[in-house]
Protein backbone atom coordinates (compact mmCIF):
# COMPACT_ATOMS: atom_id res chain seq x y z
CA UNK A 1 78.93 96.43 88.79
CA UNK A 2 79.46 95.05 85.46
CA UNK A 3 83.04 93.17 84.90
CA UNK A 4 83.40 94.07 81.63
CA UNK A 5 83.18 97.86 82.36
CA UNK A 6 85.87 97.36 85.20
CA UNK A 7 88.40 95.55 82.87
CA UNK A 8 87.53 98.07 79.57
CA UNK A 9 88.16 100.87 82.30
CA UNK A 10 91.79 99.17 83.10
CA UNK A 11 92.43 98.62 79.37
CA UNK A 12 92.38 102.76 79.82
CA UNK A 13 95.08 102.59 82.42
CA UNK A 14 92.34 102.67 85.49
CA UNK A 15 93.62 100.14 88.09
CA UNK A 16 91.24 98.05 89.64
CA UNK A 17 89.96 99.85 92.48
CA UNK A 18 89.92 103.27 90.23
CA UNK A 19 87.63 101.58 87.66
CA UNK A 20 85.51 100.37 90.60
CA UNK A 21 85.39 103.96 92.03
CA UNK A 22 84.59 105.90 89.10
CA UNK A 23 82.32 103.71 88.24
CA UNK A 24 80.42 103.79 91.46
CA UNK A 25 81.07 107.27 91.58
CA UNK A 26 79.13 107.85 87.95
CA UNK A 27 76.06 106.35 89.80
CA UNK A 28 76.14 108.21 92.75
CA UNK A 29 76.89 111.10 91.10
CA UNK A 30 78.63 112.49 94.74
CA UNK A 31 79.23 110.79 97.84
CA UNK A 32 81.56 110.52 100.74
CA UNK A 33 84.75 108.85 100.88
CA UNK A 34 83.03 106.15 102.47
CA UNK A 35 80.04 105.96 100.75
CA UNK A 36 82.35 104.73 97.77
CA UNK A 37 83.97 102.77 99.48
CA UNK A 38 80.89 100.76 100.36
CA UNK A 39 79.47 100.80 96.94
CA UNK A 40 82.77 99.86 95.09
CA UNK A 41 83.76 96.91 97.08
CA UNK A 42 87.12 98.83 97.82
CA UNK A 43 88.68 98.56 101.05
CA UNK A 44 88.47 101.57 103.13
CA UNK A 45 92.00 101.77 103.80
CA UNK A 46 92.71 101.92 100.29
CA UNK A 47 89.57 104.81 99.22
CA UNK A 48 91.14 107.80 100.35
CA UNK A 49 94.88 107.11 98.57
CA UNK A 50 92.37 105.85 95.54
CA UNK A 51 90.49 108.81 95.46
CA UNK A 52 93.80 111.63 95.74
CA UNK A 53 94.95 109.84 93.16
CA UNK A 54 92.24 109.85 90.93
CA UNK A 55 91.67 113.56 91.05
CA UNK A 56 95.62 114.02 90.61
CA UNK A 57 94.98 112.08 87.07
CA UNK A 58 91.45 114.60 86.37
CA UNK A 59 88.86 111.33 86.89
CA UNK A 60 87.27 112.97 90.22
CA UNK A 61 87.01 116.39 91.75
CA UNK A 62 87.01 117.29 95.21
CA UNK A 63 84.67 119.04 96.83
CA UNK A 64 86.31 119.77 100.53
CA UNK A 65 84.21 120.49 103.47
CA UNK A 66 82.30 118.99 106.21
CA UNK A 67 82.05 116.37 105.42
CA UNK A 68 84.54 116.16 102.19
CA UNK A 69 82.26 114.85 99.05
CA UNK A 70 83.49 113.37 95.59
CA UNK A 71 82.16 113.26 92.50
CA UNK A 72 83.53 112.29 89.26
CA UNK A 73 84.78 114.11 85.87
CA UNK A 74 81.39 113.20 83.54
CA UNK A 75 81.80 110.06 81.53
CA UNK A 76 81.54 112.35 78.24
CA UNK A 77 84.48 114.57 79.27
CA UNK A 78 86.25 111.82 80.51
CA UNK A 79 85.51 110.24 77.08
CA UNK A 80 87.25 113.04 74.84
CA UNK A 81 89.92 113.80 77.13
CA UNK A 82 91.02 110.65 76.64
CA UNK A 83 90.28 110.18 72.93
CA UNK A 84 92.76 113.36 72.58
CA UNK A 85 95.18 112.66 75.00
CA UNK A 86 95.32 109.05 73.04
CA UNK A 87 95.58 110.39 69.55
CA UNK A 88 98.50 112.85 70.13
CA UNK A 89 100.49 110.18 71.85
CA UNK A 90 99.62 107.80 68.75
CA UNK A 91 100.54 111.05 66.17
CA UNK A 92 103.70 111.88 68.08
CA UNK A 93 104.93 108.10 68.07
CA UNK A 94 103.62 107.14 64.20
CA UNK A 95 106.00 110.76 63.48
CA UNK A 96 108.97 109.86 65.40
CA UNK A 97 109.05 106.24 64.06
CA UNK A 98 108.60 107.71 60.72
CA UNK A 99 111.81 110.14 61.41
CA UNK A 100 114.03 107.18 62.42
CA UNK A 101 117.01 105.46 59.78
CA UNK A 102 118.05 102.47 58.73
CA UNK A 103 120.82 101.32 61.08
CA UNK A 104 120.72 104.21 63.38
CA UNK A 105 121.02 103.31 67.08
CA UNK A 106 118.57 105.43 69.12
CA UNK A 107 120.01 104.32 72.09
CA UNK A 108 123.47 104.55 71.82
CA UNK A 109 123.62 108.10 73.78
CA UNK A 110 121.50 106.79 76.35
CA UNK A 111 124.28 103.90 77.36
CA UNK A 112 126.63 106.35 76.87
CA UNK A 113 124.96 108.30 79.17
CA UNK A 114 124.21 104.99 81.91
CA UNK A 115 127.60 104.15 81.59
CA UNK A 116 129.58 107.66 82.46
CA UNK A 117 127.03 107.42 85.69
CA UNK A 118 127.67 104.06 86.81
CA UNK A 119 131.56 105.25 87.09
């Protein structure tokens, strides 16, 4: 498994052992929990809680039944989901840095706020 795709998948926000799933899961196209676990390197303690949580953030889908098979979100989905998820977030910051003021202290309410809970 290449490095480089494991650490551009964690640039993404992947962790380790999701980068090294999905990407073992892109070659096996679907596969059992242990099956991936074996052809990731991940621990097999670790591949279920890996895998639940991966399909809780939309990289892999569940198929349940006996046994229970994965198989991940295609690359090319994965791709634009995450081109669009990535461009809102950087249009919605570039507008609300563009809406701030000189001198204006964006976080005053907040302590305000921290500091009538602490009493």
């Amino acid at each position: 498994m290449p490095l480089k795709l494991i650490e551009n998948l964690q640039k993404l926000g992947f962790t380790g052992n999701e980068a090294k799933v999905y990407a073992s899961l892109v070659c096996l196209k679907q596969a059992k929990a242990r099956d991936i676990a074996e052809n990731a390197g991940v621990p097999r303690p670790k591949i279920y809680g890996t895998l639940r949580g991966m399909e809780k953030k939309g990289y892999v889908r569940i198929i349940e039944g006996e046994p229970t098979l994965f198989c991940c979100v295609q690359p090319e989905e994965l791709i634009l989901r995450m081109r669009a998820d990535f461009m809102l977030s950087l249009s919605e910051t570039a507008s609300e840095l563009n809406s701030l003021t000189p001198g204006s202290n964006i976080f005053a309410s907040e302590r305000f706020y921290e500091k009538r809970i602490r009493v």
